[in-house]
Protein backbone atom coordinates (compact mmCIF):
# COMPACT_ATOMS: atom_id res chain seq x y z
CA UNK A 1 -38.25 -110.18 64.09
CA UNK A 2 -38.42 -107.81 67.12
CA UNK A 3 -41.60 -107.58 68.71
CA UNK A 4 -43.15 -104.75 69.80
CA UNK A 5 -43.98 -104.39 73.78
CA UNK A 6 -47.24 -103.94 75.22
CA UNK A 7 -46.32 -100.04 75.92
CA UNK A 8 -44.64 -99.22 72.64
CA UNK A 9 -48.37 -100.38 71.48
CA UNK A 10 -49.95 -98.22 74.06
CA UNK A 11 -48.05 -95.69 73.12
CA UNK A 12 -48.81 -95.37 69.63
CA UNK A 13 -52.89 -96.32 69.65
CA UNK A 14 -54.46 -93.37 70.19
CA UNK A 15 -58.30 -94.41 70.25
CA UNK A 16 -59.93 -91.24 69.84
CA UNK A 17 -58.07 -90.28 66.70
CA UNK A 18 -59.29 -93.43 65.26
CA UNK A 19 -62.86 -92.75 66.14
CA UNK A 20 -63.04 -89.47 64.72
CA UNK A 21 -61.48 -91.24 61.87
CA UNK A 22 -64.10 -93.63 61.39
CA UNK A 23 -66.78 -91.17 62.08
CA UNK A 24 -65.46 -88.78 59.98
CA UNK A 25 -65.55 -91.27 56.65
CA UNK A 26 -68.75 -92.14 57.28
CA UNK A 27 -70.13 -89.34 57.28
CA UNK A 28 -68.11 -87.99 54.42
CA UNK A 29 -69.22 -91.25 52.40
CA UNK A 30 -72.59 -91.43 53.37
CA UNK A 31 -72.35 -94.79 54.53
CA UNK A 32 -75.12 -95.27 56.50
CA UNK A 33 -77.60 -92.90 54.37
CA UNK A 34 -81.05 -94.43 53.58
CA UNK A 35 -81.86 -95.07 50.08
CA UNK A 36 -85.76 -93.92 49.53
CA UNK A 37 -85.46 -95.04 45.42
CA UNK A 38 -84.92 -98.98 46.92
CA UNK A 39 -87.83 -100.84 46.37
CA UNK A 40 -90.38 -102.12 49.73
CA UNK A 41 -88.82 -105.55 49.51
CA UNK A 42 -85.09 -104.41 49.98
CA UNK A 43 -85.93 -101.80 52.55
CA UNK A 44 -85.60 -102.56 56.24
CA UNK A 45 -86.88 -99.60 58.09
CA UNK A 46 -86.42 -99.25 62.21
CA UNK A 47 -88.52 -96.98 64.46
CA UNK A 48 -86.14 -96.14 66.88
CA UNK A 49 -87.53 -94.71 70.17
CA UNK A 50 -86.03 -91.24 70.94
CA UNK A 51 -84.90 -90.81 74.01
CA UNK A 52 -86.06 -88.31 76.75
CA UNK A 53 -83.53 -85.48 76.68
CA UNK A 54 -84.13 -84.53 80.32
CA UNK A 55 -81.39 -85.62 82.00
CA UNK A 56 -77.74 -87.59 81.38
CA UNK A 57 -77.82 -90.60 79.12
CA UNK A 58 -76.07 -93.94 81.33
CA UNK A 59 -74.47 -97.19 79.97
CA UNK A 60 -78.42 -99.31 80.00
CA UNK A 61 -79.01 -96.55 76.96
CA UNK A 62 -76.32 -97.45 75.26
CA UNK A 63 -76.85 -101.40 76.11
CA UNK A 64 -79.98 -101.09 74.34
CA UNK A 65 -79.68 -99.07 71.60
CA UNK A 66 -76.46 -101.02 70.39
CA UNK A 67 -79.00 -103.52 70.61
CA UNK A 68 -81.15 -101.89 68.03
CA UNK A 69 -77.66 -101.24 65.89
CA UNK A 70 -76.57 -104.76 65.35
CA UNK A 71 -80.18 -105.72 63.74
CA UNK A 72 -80.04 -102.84 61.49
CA UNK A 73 -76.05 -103.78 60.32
CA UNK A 74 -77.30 -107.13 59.52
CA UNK A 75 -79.93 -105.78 57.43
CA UNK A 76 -77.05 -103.80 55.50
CA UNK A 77 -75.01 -106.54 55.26
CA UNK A 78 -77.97 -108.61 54.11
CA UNK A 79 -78.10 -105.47 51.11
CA UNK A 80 -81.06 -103.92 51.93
CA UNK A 81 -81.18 -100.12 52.52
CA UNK A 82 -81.49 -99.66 56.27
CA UNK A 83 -83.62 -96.52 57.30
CA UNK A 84 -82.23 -95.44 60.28
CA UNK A 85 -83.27 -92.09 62.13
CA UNK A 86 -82.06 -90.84 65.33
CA UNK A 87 -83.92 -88.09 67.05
CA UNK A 88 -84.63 -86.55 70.64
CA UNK A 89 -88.07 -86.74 72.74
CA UNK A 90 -87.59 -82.94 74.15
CA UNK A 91 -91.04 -82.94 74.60
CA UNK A 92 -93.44 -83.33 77.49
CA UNK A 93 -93.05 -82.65 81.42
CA UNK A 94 -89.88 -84.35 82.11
CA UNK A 95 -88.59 -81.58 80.02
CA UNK A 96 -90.46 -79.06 81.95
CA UNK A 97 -89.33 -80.52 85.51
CA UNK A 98 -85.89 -79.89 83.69
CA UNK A 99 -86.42 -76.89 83.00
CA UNK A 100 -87.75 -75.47 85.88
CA UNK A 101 -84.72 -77.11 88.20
CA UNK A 102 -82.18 -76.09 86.24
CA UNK A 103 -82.91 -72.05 85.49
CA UNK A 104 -85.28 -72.42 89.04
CA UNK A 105 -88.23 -71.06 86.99
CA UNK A 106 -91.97 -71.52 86.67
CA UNK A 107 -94.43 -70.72 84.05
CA UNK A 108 -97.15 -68.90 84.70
CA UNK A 109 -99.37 -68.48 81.25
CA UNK A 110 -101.08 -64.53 82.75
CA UNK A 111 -97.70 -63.11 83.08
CA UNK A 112 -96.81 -60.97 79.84
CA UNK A 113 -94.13 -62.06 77.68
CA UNK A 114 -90.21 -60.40 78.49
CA UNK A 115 -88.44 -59.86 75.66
CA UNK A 116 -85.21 -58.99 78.16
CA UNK A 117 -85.12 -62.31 79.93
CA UNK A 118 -82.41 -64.56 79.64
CA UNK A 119 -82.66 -67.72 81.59
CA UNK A 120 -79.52 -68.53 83.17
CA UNK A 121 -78.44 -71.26 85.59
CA UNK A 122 -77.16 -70.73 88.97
CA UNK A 123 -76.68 -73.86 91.11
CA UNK A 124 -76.37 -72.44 94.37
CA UNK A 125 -79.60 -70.02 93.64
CA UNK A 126 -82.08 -71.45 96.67
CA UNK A 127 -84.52 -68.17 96.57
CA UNK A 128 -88.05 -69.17 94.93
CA UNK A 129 -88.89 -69.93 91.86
CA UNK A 130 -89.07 -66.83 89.30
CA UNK A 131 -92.56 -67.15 87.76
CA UNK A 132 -92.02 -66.05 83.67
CA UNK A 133 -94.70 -65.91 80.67
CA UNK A 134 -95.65 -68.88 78.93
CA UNK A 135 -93.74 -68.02 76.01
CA UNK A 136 -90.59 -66.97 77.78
CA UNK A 137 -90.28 -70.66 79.62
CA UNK A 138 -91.16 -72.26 75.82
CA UNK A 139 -87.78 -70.22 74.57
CA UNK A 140 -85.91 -70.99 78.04
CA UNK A 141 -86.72 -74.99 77.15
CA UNK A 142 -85.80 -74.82 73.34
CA UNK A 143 -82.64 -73.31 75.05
CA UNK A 144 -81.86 -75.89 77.05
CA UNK A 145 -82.83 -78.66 75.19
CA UNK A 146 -80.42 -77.99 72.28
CA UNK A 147 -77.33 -77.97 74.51
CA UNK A 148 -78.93 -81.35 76.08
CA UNK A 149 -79.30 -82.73 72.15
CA UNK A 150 -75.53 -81.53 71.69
CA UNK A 151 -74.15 -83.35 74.29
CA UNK A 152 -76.51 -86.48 73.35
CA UNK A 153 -75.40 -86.18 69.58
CA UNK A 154 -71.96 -86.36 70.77
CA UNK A 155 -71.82 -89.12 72.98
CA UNK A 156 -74.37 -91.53 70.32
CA UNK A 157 -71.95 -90.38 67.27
CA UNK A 158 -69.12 -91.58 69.40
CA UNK A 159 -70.09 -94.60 70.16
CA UNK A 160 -70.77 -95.52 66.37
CA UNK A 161 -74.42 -96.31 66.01
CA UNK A 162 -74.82 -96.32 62.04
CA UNK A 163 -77.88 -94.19 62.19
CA UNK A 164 -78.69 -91.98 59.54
CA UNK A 165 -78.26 -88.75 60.80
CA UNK A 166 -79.26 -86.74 57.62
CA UNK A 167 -82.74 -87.83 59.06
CA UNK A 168 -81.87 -86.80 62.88
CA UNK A 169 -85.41 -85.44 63.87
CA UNK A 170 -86.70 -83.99 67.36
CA UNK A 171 -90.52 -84.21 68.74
CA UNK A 172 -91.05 -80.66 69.80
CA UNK A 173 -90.09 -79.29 65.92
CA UNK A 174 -92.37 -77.93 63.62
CA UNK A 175 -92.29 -80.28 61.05
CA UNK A 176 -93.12 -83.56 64.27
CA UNK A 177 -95.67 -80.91 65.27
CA UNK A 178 -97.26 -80.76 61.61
CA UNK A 179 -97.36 -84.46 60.88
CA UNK A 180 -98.65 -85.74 64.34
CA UNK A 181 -101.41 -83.11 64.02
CA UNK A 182 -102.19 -84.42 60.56
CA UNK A 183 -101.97 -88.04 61.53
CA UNK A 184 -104.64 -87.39 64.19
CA UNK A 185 -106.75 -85.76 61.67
CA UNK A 186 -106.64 -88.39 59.15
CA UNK A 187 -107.37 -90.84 62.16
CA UNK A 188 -110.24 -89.31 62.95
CA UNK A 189 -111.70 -88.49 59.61
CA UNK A 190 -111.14 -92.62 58.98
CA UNK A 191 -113.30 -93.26 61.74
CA UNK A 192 -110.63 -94.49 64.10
CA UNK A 193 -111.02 -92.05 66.83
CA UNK A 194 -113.38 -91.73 69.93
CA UNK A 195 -113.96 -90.03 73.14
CA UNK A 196 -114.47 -92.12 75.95
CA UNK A 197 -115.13 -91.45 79.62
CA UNK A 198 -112.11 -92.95 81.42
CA UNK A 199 -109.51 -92.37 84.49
CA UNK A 200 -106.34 -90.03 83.97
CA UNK A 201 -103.17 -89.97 85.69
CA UNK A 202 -103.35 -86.57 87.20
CA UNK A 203 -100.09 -84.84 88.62
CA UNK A 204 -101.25 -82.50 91.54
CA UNK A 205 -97.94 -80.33 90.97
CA UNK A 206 -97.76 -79.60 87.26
CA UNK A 207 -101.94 -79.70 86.66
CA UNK A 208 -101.89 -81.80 84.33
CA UNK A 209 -102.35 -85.23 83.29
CA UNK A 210 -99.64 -87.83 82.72
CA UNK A 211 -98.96 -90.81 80.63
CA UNK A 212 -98.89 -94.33 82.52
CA UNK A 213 -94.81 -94.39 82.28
CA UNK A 214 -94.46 -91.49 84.26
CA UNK A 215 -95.76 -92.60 87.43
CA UNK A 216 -93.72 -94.98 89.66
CA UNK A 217 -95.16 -97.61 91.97
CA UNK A 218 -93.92 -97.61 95.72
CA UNK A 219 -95.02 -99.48 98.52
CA UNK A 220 -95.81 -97.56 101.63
CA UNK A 221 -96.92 -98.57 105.09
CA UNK A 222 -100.76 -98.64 105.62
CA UNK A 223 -103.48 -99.84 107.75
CA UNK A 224 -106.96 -101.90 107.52
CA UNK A 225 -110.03 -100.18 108.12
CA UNK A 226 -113.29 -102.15 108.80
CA UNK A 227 -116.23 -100.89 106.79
CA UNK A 228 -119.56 -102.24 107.93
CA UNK A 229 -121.90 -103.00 104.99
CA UNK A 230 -125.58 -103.88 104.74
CA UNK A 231 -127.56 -106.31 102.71
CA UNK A 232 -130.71 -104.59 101.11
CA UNK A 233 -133.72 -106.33 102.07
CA UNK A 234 -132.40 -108.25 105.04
CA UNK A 235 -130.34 -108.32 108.50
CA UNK A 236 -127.31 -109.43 107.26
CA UNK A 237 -123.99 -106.85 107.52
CA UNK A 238 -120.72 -108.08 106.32
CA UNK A 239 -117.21 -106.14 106.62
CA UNK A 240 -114.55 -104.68 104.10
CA UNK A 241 -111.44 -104.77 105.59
CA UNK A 242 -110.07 -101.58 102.71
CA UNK A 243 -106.59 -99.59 103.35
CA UNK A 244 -108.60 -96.96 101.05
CA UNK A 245 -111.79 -95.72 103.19
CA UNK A 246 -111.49 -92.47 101.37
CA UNK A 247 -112.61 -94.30 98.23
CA UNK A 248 -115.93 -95.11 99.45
CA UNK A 249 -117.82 -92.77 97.85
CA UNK A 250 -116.69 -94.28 94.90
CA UNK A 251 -117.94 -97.75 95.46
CA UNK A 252 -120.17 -98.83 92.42
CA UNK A 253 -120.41 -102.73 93.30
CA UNK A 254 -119.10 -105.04 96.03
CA UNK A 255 -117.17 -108.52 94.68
CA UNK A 256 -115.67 -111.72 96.37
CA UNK A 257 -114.22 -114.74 94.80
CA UNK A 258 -116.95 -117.17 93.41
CA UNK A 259 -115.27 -120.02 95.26
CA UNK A 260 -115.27 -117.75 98.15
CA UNK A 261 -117.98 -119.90 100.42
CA UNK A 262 -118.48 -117.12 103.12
CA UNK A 263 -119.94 -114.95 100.40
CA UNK A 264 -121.58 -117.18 98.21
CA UNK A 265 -125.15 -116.45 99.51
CA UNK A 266 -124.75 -112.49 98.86
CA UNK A 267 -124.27 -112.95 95.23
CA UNK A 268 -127.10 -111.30 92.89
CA UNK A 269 -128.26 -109.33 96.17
CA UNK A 270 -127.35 -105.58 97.06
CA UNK A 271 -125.42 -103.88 99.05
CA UNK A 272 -125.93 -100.46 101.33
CA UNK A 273 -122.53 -98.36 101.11
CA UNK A 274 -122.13 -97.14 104.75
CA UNK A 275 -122.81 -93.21 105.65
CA UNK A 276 -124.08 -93.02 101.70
CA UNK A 277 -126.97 -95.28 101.93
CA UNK A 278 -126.46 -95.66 98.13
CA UNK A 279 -127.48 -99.68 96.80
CA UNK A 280 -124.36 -101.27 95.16
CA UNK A 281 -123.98 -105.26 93.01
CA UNK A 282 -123.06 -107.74 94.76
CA UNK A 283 -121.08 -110.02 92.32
CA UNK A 284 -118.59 -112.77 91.97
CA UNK A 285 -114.96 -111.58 90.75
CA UNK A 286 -111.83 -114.01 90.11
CA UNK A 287 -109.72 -110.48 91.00
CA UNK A 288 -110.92 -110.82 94.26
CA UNK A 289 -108.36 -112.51 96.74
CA UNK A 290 -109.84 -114.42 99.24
CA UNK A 291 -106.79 -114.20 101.69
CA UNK A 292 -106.31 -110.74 102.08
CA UNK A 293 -108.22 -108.71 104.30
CA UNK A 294 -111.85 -110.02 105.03
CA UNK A 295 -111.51 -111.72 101.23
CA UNK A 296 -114.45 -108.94 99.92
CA UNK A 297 -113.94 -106.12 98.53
CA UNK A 298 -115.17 -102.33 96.88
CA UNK A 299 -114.85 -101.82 93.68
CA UNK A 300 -114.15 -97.82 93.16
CA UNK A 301 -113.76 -95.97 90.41
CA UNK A 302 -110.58 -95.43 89.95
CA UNK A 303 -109.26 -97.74 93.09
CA UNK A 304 -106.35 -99.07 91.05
CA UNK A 305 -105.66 -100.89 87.76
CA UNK A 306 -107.60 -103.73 89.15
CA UNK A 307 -110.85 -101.55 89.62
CA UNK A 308 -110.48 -99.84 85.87
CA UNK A 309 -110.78 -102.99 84.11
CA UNK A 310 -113.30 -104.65 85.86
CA UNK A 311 -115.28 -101.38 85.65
CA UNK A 312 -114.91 -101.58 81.80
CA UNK A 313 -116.68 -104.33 81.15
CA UNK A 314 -118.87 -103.99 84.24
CA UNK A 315 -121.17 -102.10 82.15
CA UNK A 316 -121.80 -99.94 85.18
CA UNK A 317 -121.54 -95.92 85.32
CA UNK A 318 -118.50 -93.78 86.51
CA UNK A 319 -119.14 -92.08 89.98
């Protein structure tokens, strides 16, 4: 028996023919197509994030969704109809900041619409941004977010995933429009709705407020500033060392540690914010750390995470 060499195999294995192979019969089979008619018991159903198409997918997408693929081939193999969607988040302000980079636009809602305008993408255009109608930079992002959904259609059917893509969906359509509207109202009309008072994430570029996963944390060189505080009724001053002096018209309460013994004896008095004269708690807090700074601190609203939550159940106002 001769053998074939290592190149002769080379040679002859073309991979891409056999992926398009494989893709092709599944798709041609339905292989992967969810089967609504099986009953709750045999149905395994995934809710599979859709990713952000703002930018290039990289190998920790495909780490984790291939992730999400083996679980649902088990369920198959275990016989239970898998349903499996794929879609694209194309919706929000990482679209936008897309958007506005890549055709070097910017919306601006009082302009009338241009029926004319094409967007088109020039990467060595460094003139200012061309301010266009509200409904012009809509159609210039629909543009550009279906060739970004091609290219990440592509590259996910390539790999393999078994998703069902008769059921491919995308969160800026009509139909994701339709149901999220309707889910809100039948959350509300349940009773499971309410309208609190509470801090946003506010981005001073775009105007508008953000969710909690766009904003990234950085450290940054600061300094201590020594904030001389009163005690109502008495003599006594202590000091807040604070890198945020800016916050202090903010401050609704003062807080140390309650094994803190330097401030035990101002708990349950009051405190005189500095160049506000306005009387502030003084109260224990176990968020307080004793070794940084002067080991007391403001509580602001909205200093940090830290400051929201204790705020909450604080029971005190917003200022």
């Amino acid at each position: 028996m001769k053998y074939k060499t290592q190149k002769e195999l080379d040679s002859r294995l073309d991979i891409c023919a056999i992926e398009n192979r494989c893709a092709n019969f599944w798709e041609n089979t339905n292989t992967y197509a969810y089967d609504a008619t099986a009953s709750r018991v045999n149905s395994f159903v995934v809710d599979t994030p859709p990713p952000t198409v703002s930018g290039s997918l990289h190998v920790g997408h495909i780490f984790s969704y291939t992730q999400t693929d083996l679980i649902a081939r088990f369920q198959r193999m275990c016989g239970k109809s898998v349903f499996y969607p794929i879609g694209w988040d194309d919706n929000g302000l990482p679209t936008e900041r897309r958007v506005q980079n890549y055709y070097n636009i910017a919306c601006n809602p009082k302009l009338p619409y241009d029926p004319d305008f094409t967007p088109a993408h020039n990467p060595d255009d460094k003139s200012p941004r061309r301010e266009v109608s509200r409904r012009n930079f809509i159609e210039a992002c629909k543009i550009l977010t279906e060739q970004d959904e091609k290219v990440f259609e592509d590259l996910f059917r390539r790999i393999g995933h078994s998703y069902d893509w008769n059921l491919k969906y995308s969160t800026i359509s009509d139909e994701a429009i339709k149901l999220s509207q309707a889910s809100f109202i039948d959350l509300f009309n349940k009773g499971h709705t309410r309208s609190v008072y509470a801090p946003t994430m506010w981005d001073v570029t775009f105007r508008s407020a953000i969710a909690q996963a766009e904003v990234e944390d950085r450290e940054v060189d600061g300094f201590f500033h020594d904030l001389e505080f009163k005690v109502q009724g008495s003599d006594k001053t202590f000091v807040i060392a604070t890198t945020r002096p800016e916050l202090l018209p903010a401050c609704i309460a003062i807080v140390a540690h309650p094994d803190d013994e330097r401030y035990a004896d101002l708990f349950g008095k009051n405190a005189i914010v500095p160049l506000f004269d306005v009387i502030v708690p003084i109260v224990p807090s176990e968020h307080a750390e004793k070794d940084k700074g002067t080991g007391i601190m403001m509580v602001c609203t909205f200093g940090d995470a830290a400051d929201v939550a204790w705020w909450k159940q604080s029971g005190l106002p917003i200022k």
